[in-house]
C-alpha atoms as a PDB file:
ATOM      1  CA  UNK A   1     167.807 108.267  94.953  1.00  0.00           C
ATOM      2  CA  UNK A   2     166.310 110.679  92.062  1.00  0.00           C
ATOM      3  CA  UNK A   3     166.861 107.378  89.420  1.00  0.00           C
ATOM      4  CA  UNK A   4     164.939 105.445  91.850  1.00  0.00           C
ATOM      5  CA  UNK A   5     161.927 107.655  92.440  1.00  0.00           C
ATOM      6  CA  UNK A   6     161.497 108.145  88.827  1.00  0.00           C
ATOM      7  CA  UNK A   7     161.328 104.721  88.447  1.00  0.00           C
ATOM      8  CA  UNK A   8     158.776 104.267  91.405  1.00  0.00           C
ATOM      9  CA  UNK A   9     156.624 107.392  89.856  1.00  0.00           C
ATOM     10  CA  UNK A  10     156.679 105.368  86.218  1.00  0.00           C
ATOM     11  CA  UNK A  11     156.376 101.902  87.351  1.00  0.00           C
ATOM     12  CA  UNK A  12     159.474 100.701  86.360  1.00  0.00           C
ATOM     13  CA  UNK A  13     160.351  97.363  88.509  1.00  0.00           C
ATOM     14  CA  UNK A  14     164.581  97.207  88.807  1.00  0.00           C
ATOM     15  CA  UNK A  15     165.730  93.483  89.649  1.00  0.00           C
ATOM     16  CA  UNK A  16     162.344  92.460  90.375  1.00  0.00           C
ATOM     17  CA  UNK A  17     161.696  94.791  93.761  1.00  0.00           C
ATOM     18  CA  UNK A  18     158.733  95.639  94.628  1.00  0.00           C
ATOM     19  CA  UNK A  19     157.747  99.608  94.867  1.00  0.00           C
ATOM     20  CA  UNK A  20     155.346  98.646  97.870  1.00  0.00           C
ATOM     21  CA  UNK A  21     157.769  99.146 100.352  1.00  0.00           C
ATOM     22  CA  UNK A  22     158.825 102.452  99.001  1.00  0.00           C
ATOM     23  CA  UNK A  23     154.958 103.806  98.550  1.00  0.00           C
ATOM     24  CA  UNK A  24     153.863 102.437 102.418  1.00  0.00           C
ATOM     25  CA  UNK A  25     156.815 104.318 103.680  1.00  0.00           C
ATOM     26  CA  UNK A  26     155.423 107.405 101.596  1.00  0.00           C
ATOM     27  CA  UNK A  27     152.172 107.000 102.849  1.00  0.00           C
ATOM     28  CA  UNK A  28     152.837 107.253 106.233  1.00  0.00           C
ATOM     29  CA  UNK A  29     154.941 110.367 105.726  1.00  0.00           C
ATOM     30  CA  UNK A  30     151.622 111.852 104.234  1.00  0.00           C
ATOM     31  CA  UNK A  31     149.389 111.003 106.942  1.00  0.00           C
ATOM     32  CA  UNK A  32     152.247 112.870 109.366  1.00  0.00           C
ATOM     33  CA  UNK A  33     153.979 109.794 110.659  1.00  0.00           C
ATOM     34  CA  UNK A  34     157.313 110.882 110.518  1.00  0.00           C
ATOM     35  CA  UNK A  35     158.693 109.064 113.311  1.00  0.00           C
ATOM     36  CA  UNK A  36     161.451 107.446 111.575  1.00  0.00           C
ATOM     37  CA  UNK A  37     165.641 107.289 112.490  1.00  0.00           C
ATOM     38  CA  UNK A  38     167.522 109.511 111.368  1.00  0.00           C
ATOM     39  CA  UNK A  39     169.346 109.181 107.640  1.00  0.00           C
ATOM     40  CA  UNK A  40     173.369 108.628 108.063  1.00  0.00           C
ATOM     41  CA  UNK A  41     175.277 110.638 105.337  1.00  0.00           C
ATOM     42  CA  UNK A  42     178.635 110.490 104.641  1.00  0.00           C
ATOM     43  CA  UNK A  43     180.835 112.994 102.443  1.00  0.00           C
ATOM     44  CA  UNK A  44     184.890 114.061 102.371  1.00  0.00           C
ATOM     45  CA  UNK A  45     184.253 117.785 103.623  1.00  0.00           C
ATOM     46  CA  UNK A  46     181.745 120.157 104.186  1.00  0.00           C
ATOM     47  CA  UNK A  47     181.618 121.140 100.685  1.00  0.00           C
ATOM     48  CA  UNK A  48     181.239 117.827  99.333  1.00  0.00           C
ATOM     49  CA  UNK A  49     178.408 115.456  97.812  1.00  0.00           C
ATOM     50  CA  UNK A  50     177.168 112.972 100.635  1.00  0.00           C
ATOM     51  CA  UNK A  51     176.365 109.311  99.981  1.00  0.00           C
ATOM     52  CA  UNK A  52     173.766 107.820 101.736  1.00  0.00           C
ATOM     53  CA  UNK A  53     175.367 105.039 104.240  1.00  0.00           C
ATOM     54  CA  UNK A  54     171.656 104.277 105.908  1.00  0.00           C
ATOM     55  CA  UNK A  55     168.284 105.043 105.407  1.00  0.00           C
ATOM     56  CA  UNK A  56     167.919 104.650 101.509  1.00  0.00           C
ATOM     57  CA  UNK A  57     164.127 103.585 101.941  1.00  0.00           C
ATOM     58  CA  UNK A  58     163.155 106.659 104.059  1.00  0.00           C
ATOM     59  CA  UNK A  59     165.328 109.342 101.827  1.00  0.00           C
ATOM     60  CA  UNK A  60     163.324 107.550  98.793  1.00  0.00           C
ATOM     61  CA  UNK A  61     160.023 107.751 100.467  1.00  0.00           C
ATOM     62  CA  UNK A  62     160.567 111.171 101.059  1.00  0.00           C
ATOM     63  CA  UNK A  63     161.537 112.272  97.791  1.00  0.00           C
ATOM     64  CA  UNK A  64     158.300 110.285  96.453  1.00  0.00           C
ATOM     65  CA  UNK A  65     156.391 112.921  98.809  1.00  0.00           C
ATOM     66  CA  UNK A  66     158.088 115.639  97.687  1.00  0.00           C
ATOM     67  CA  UNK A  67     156.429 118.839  98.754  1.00  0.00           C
ATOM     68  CA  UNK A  68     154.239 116.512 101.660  1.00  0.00           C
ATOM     69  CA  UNK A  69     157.935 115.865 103.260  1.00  0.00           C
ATOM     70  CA  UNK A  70     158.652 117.672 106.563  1.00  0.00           C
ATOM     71  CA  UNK A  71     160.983 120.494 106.260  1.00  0.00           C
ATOM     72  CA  UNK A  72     163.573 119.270 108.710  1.00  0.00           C
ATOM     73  CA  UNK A  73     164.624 115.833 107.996  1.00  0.00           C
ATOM     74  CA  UNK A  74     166.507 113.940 110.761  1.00  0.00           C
ATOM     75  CA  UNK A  75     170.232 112.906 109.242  1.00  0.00           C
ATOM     76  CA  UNK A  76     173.104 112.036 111.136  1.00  0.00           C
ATOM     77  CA  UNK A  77     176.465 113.635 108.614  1.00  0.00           C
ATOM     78  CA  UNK A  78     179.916 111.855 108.734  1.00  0.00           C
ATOM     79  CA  UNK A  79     182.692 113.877 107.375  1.00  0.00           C
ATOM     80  CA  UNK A  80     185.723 112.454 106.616  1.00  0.00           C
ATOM     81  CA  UNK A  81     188.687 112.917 103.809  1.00  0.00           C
ATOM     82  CA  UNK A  82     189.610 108.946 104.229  1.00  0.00           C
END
């Protein structure tokens, strides 16, 4: 997620996507909308990394409003060691 909002913030197109997905999504966090589902992580143990399973868009968007992000993000965490 940090590769791809660098890449948003310098206008580097990957595989011909378009950003505008990314920045309406970001836009709508800044004007307060932030009625979205909640993110599914997954990770081995509580001390693990987690990998996004769902909600790549949204955890993008709100890394592209940094600071203008909520403070409690809805996630829904999976832990398991298989």
């Amino acid at each position: 997620m940090k590769d791809a909002v660098k890449n948003i913030q310098r206008g580097k197109v990957v595989s011909g996507v378009s950003h505008e997905r990314f920045l309406q999504v970001a836009k709508k966090i800044r004007q307060g909308d932030h009625s979205f589902e909640p993110i599914i992580l997954w990770g081995h143990d509580e001390s693990s990394p987690l990998t996004i399973l769902e909600g790549h868009l949204r955890a993008t968007a709100f890394g592209l409003v940094a600071d203008e992000a909520p403070e409690v993000i809805p996630a829904i965490v999976g832990l398991s060691s298989r």
